[in-house]
N, C-alpha and C. Protein backbone atom coordinates (compact mmCIF):
# COMPACT_ATOMS: atom_id res chain seq x y z
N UNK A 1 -119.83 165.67 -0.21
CA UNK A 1 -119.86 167.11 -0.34
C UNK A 1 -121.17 167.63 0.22
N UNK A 2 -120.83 168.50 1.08
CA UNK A 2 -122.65 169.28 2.05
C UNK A 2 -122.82 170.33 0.71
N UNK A 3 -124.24 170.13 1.11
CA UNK A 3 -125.12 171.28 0.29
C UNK A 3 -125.45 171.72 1.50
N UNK A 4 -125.00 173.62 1.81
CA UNK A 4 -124.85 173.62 3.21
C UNK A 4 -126.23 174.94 3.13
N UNK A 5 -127.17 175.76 2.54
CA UNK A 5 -127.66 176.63 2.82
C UNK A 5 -128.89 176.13 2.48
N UNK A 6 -129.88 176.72 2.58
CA UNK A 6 -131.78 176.25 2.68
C UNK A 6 -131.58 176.77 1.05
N UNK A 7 -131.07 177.91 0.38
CA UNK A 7 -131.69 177.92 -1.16
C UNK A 7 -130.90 176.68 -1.59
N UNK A 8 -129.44 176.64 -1.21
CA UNK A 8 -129.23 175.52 -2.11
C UNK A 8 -129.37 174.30 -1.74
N UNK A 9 -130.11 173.77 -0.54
CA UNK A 9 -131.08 172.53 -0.71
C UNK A 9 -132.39 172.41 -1.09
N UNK A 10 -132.65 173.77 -1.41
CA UNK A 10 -134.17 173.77 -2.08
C UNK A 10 -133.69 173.66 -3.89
N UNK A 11 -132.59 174.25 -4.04
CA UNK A 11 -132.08 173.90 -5.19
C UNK A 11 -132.01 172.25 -5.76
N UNK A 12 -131.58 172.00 -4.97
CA UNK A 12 -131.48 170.11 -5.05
C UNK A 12 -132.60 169.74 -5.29
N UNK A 13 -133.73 169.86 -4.15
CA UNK A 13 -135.19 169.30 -4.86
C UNK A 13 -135.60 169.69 -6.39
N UNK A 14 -135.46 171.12 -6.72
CA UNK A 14 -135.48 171.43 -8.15
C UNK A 14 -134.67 170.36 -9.11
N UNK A 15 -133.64 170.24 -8.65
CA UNK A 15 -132.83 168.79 -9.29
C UNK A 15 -133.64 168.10 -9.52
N UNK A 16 -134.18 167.73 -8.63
CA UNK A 16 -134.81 166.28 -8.37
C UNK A 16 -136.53 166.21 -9.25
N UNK A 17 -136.74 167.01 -10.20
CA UNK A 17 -138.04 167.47 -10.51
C UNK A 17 -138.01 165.57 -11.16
N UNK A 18 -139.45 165.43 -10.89
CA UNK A 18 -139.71 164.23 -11.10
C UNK A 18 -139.63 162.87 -10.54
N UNK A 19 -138.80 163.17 -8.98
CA UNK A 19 -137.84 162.05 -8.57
C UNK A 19 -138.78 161.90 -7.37
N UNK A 20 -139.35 160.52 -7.58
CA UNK A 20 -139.94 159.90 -5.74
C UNK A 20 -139.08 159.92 -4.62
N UNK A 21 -139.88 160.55 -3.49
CA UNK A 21 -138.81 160.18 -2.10
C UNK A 21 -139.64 158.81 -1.64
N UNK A 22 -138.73 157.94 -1.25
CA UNK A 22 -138.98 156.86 -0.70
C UNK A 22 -138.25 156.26 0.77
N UNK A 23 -138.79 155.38 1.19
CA UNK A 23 -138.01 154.90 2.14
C UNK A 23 -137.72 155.81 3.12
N UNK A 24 -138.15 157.14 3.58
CA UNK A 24 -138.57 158.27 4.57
C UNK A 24 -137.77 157.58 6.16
N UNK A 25 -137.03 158.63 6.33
CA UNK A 25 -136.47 157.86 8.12
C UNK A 25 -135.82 159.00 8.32
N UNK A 26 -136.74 158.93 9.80
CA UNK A 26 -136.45 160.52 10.37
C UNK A 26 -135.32 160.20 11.56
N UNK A 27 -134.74 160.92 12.55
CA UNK A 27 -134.47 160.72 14.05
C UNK A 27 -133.99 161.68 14.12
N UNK A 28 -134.30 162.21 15.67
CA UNK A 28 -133.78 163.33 16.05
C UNK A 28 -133.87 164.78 14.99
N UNK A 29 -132.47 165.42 14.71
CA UNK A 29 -132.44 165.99 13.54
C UNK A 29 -132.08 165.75 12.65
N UNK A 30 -132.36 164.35 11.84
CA UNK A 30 -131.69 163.93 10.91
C UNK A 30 -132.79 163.33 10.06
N UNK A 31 -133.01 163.36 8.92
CA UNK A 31 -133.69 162.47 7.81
C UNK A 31 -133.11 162.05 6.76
N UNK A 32 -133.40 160.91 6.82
CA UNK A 32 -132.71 160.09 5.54
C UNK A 32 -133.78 159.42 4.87
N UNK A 33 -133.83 159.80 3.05
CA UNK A 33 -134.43 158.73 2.42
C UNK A 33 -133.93 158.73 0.47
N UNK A 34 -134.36 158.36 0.01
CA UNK A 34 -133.78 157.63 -1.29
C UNK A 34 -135.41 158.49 -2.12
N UNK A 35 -133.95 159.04 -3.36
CA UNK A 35 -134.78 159.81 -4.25
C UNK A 35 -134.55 159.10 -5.81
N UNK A 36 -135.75 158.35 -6.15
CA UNK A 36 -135.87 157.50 -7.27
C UNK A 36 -135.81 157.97 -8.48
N UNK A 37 -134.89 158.62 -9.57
CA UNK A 37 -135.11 159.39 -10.60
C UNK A 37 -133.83 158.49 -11.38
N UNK A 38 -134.57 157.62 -12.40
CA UNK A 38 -133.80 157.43 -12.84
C UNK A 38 -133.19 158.05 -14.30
N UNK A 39 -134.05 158.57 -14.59
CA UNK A 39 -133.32 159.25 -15.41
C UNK A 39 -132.14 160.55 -15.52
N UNK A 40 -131.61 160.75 -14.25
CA UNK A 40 -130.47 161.01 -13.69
C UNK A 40 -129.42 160.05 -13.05
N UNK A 41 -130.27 159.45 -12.84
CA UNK A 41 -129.23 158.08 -12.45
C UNK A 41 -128.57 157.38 -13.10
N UNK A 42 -128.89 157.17 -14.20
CA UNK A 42 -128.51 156.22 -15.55
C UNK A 42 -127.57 156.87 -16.09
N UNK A 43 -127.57 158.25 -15.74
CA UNK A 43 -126.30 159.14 -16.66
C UNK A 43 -124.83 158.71 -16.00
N UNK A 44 -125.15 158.79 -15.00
CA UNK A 44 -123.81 157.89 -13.67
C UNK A 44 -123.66 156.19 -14.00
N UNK A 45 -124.80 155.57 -14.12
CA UNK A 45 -124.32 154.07 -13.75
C UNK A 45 -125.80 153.56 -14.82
N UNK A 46 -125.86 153.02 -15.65
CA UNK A 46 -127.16 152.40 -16.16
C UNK A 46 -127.84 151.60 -15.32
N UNK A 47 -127.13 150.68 -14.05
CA UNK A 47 -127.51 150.04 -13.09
C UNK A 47 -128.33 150.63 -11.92
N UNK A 48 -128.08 151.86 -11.89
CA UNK A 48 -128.32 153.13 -10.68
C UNK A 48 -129.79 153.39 -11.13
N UNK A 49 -130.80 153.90 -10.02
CA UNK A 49 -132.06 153.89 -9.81
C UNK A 49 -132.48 155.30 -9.00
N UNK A 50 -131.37 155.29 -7.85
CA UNK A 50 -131.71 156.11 -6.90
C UNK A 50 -130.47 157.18 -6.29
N UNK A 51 -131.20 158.06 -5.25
CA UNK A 51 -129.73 158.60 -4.99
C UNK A 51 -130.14 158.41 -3.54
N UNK A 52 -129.29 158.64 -2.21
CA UNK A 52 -129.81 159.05 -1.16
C UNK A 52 -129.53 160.15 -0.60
N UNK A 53 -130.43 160.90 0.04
CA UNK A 53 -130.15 161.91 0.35
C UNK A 53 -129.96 161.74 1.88
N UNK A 54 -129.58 162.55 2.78
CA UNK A 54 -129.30 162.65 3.94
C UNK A 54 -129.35 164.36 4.72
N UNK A 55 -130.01 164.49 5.10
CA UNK A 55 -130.66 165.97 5.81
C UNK A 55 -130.24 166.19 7.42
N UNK A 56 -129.32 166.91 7.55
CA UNK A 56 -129.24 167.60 9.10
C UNK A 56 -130.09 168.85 9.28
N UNK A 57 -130.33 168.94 10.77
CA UNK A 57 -131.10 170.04 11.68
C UNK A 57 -132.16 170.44 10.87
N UNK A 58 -132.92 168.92 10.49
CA UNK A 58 -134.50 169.01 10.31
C UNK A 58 -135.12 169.01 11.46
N UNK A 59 -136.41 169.70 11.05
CA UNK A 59 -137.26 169.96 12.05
C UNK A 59 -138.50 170.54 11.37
N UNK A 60 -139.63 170.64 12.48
CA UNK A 60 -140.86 171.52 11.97
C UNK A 60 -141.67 171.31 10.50
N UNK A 61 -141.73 169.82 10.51
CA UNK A 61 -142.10 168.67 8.98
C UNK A 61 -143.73 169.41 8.99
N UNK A 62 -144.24 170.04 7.90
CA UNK A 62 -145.70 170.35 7.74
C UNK A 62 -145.74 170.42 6.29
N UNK A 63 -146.73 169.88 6.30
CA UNK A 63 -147.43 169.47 4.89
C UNK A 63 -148.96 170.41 3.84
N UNK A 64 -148.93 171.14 3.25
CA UNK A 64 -150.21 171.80 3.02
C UNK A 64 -150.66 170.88 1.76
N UNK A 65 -151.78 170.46 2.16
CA UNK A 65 -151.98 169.72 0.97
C UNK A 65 -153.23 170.40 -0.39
N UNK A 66 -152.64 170.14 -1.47
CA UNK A 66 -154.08 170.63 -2.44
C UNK A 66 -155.29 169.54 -3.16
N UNK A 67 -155.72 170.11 -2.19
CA UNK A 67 -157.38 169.53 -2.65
C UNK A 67 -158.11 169.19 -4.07
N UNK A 68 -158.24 167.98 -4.45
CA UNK A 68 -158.93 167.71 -5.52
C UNK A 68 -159.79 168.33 -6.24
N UNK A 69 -161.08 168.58 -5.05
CA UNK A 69 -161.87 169.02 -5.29
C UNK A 69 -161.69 170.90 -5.29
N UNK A 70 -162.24 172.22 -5.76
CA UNK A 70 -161.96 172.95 -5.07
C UNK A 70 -162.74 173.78 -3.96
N UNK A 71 -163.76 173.21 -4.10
CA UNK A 71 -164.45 173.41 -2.62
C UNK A 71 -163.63 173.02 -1.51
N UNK A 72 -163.09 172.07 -1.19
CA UNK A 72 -162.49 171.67 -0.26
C UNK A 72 -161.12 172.46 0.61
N UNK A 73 -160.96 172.63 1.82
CA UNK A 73 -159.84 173.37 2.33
C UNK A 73 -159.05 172.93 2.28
N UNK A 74 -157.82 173.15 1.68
CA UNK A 74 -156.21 172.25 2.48
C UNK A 74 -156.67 171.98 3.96
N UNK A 75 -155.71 170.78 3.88
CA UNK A 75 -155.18 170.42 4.93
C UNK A 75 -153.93 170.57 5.19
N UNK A 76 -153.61 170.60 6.80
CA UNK A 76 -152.10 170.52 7.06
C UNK A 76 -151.64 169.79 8.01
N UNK A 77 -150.82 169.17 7.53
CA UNK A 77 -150.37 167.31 8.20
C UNK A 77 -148.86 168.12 9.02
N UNK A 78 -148.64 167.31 10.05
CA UNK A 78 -147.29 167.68 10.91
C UNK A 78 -146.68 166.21 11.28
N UNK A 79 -147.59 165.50 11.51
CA UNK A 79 -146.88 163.71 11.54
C UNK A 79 -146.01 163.82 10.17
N UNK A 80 -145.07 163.46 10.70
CA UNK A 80 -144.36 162.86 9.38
C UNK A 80 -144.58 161.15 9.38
N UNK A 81 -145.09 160.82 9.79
CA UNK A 81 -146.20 159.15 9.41
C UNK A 81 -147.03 159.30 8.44
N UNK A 82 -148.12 160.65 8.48
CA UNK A 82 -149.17 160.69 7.72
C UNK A 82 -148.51 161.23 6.64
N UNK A 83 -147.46 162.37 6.37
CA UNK A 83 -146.72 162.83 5.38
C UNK A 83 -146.24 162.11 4.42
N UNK A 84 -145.28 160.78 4.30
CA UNK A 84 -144.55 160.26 3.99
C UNK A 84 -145.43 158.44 3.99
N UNK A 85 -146.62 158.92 4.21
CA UNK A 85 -146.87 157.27 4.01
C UNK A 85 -147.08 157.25 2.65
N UNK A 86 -147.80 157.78 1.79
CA UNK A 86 -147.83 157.70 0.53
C UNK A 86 -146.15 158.24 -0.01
N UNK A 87 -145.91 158.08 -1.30
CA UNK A 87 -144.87 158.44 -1.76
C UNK A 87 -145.06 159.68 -2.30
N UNK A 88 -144.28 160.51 -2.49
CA UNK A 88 -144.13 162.09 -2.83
C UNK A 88 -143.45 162.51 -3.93
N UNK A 89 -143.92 162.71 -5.37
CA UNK A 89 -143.06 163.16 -6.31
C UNK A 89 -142.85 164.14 -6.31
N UNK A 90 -141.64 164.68 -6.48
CA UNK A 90 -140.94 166.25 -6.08
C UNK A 90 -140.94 167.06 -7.93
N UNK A 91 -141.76 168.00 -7.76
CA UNK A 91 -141.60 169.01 -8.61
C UNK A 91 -140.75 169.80 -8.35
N UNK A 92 -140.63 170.57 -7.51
CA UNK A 92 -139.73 171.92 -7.42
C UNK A 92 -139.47 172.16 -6.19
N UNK A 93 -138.31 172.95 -5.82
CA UNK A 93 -138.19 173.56 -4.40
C UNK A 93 -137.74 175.12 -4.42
N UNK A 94 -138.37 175.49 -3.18
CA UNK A 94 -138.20 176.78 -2.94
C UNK A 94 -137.52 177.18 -1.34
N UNK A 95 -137.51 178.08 -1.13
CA UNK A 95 -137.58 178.88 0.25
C UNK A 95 -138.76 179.31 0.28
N UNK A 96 -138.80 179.36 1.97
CA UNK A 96 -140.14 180.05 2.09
C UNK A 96 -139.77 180.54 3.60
N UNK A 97 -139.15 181.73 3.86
CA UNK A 97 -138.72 182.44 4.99
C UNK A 97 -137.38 182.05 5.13
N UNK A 98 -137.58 181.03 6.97
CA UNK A 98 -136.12 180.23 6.95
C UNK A 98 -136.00 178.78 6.37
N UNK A 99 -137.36 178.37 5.71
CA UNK A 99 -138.00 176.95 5.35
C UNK A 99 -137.58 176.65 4.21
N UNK A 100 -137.45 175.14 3.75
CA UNK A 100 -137.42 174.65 2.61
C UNK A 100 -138.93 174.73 2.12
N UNK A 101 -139.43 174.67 0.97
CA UNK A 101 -140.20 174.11 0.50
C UNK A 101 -140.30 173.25 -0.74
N UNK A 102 -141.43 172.12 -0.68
CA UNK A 102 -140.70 171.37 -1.72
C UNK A 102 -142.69 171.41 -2.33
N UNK A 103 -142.87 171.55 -3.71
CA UNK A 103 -144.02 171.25 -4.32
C UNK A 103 -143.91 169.57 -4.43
N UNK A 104 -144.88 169.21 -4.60
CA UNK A 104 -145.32 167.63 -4.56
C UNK A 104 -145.85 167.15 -5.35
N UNK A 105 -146.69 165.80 -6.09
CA UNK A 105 -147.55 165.46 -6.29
C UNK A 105 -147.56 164.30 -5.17
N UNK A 106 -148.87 163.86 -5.08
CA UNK A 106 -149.00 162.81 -3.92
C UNK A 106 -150.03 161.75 -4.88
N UNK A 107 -149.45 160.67 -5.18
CA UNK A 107 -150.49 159.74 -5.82
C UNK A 107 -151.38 158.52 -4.86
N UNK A 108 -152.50 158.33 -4.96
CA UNK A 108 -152.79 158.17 -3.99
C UNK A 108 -154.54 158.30 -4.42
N UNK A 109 -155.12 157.27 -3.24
CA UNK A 109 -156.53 157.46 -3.12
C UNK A 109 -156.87 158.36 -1.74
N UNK A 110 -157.05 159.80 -2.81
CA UNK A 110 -156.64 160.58 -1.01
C UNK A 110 -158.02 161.68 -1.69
N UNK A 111 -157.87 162.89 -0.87
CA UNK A 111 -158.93 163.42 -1.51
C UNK A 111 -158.11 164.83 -1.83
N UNK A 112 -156.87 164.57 -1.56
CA UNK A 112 -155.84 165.73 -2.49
C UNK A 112 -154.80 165.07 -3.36
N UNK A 113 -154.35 165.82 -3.93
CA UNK A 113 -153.34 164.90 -5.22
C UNK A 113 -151.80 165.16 -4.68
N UNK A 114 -151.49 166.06 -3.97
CA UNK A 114 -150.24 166.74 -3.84
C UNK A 114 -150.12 167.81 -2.36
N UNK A 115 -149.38 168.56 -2.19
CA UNK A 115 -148.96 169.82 -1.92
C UNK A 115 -147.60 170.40 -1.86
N UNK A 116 -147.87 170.97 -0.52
CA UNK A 116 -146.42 171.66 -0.45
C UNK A 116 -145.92 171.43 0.50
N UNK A 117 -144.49 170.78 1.24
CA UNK A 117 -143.92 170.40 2.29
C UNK A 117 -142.88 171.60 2.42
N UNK A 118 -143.22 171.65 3.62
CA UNK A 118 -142.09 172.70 4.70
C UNK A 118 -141.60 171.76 5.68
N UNK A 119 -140.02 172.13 5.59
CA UNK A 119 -138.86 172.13 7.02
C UNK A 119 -138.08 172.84 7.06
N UNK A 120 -137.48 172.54 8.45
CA UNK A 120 -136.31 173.18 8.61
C UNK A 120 -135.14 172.55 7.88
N UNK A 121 -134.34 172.54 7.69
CA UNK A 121 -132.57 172.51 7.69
C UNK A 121 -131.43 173.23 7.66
N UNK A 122 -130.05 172.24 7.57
CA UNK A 122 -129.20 172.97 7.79
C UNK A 122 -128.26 172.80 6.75
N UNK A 123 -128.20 171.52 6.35
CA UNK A 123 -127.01 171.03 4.84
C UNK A 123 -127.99 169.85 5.02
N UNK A 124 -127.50 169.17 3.91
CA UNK A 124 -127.76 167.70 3.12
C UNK A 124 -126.47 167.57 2.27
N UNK A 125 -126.56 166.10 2.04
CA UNK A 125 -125.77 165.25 1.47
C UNK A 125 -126.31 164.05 0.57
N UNK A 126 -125.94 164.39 -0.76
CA UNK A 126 -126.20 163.53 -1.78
C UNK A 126 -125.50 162.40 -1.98
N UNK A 127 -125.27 161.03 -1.98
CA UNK A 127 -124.79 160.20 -2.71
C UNK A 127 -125.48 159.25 -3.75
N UNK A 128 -124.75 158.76 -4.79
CA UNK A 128 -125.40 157.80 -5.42
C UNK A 128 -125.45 156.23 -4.61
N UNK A 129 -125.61 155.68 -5.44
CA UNK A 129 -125.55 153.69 -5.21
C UNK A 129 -124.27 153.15 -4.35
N UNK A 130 -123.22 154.20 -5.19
CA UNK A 130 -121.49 153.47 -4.92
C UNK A 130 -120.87 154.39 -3.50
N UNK A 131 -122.03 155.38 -3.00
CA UNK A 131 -121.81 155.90 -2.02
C UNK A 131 -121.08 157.47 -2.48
N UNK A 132 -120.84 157.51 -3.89
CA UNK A 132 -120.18 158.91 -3.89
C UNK A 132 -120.79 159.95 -3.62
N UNK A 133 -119.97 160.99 -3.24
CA UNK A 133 -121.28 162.19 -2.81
C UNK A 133 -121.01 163.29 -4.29
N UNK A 134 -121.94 164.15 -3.70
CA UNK A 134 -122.04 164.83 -5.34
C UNK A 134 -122.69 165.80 -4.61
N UNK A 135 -121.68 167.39 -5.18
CA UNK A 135 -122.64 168.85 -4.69
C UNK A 135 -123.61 169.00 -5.52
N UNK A 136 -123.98 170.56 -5.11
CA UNK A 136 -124.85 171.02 -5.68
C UNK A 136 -124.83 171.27 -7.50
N UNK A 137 -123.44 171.63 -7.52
CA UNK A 137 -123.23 172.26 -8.90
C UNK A 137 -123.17 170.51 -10.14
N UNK A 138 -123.15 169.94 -8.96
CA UNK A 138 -122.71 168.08 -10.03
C UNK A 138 -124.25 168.19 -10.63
N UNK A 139 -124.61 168.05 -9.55
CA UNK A 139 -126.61 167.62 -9.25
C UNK A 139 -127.43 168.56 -10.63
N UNK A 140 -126.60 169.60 -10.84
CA UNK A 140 -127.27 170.76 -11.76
C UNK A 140 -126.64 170.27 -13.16
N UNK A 141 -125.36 170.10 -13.16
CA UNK A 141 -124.82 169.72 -14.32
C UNK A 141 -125.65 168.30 -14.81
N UNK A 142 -125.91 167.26 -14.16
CA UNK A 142 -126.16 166.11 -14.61
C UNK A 142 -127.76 166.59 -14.98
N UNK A 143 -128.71 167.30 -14.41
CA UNK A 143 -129.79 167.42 -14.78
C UNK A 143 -129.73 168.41 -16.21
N UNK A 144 -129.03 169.59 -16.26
CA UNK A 144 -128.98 170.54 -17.39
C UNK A 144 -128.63 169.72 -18.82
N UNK A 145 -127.78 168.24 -18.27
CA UNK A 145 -127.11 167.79 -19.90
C UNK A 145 -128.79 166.89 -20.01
N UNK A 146 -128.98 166.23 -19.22
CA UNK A 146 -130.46 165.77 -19.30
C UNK A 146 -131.27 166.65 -20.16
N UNK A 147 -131.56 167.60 -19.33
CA UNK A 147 -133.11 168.07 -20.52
C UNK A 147 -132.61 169.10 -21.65
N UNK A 148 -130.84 169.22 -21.74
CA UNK A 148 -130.92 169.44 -23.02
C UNK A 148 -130.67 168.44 -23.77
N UNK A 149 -130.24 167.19 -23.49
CA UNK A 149 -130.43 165.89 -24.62
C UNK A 149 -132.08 165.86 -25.00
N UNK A 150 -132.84 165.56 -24.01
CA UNK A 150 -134.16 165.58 -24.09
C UNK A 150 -134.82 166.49 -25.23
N UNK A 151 -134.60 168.12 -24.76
CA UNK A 151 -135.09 169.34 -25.57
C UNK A 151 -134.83 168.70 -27.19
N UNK A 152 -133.46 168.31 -27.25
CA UNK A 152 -132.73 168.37 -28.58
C UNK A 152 -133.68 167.35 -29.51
N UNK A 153 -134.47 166.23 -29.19
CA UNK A 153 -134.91 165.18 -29.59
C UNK A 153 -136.66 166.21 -30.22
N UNK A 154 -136.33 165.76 -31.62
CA UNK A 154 -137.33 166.47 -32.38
C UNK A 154 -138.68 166.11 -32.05
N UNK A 155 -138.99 165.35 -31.86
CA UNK A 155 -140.60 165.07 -31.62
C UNK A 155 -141.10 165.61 -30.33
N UNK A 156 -140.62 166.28 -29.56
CA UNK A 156 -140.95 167.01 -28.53
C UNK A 156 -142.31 167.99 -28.80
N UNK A 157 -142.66 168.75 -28.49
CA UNK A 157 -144.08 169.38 -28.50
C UNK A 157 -144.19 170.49 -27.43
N UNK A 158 -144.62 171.69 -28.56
CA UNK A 158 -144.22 173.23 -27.58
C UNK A 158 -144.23 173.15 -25.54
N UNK A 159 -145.70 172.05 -25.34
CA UNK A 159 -146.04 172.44 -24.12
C UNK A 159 -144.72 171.96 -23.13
N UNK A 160 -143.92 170.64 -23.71
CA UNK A 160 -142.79 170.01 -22.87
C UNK A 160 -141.88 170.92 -23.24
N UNK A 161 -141.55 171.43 -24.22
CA UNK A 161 -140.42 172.70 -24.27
C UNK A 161 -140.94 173.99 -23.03
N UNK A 162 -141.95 174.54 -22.80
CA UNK A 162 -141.85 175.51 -21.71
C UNK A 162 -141.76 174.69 -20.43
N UNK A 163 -142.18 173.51 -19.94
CA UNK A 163 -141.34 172.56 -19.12
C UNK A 163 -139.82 172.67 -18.90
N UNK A 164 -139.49 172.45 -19.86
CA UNK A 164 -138.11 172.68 -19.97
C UNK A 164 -137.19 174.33 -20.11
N UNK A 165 -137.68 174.60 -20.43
CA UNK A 165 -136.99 176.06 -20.15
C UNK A 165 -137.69 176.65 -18.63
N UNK A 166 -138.88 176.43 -18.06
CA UNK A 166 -138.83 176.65 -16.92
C UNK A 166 -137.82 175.63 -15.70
N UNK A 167 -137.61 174.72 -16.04
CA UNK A 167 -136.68 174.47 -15.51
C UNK A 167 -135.34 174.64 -15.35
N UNK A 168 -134.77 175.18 -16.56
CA UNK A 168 -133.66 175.81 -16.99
C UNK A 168 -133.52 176.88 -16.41
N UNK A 169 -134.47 177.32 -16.31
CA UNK A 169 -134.72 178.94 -15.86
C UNK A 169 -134.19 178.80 -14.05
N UNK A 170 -134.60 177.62 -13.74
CA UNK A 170 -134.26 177.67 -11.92
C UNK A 170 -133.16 177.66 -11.70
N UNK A 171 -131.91 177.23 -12.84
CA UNK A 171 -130.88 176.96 -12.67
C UNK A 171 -129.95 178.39 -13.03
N UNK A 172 -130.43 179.54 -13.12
CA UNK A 172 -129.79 180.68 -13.83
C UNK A 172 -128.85 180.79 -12.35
């Protein structure tokens, strides 16, 4: 099933809050790589780890990165070599004009922790392990029963509850 518009593949990264991209492979207009969250994964298969994603009529890969320090300026990376050599945990996604954007953390001995990645696209395609594909509205459902099992579990603590309702909130 295509996730065929830029909000609702920026929607998907919001899915994906927490989930490493790994294994990065670009060509032409196409990128393919594997998004590690297992705690969406396990709801499908306890064996399951990852999903892969698959991206048409990418293009225009730039990276703003945020600086450790705050004296320091962003930088902005356009190799997708230098982008994707470290691994990228995905907080959130947005639009940003005709662009995806995806917030980051970047772990790493770097002298920024994270930023913000911009591209182009056109649709993506989700599957799990067994190859099934899964839209947008699956991707939302499996995350929404998530962090309300999560929410529901009493020892939680106010600051992870506005976590969680801001995330809830992306899904209105």
């Amino acid at each position: 099933m295509e996730i065929k518009t830029i909000k609702s593949i920026s929607e998907m990264f919001s899915v994906f809050h927490d989930g490493a991209i790994l294994n990065f492979q670009h060509h032409d207009d196409i990128c393919q790589f594997d998004v590690e969250i297992e705690y969406l994964t396990k709801r499908i298969n306890p064996n399951f780890t990852k999903f892969k994603v698959v991206i048409s009529g990418v293009g225009s890969f730039r990276f703003v990165t945020w600086p450790k320090d705050s004296n320091d300026k962003p930088q902005v990376f356009c190799d997708i070599n230098t982008i994707f050599k470290p691994n990228l945990e995905i907080l959130s996604g947005a639009t940003k004009g005709n662009q995806v954007q995806v917030s980051c953390n970047q772990l790493g001995d770097f002298y920024y922790c994270g930023g913000e990645l911009y591209f182009l696209a056109n649709s993506a395609i989700v599957t799990d392990e067994n190859n099934k594909s899964y839209s947008l509205k699956e991707l939302k459902n499996l995350s929404k029963e998530y962090w309300e099992e999560w929410s529901s579990k009493s020892h939680r603590n106010k600051k992870y509850i506005k976590i969680l309702n801001w995330i809830k909130n992306l899904f209105k």
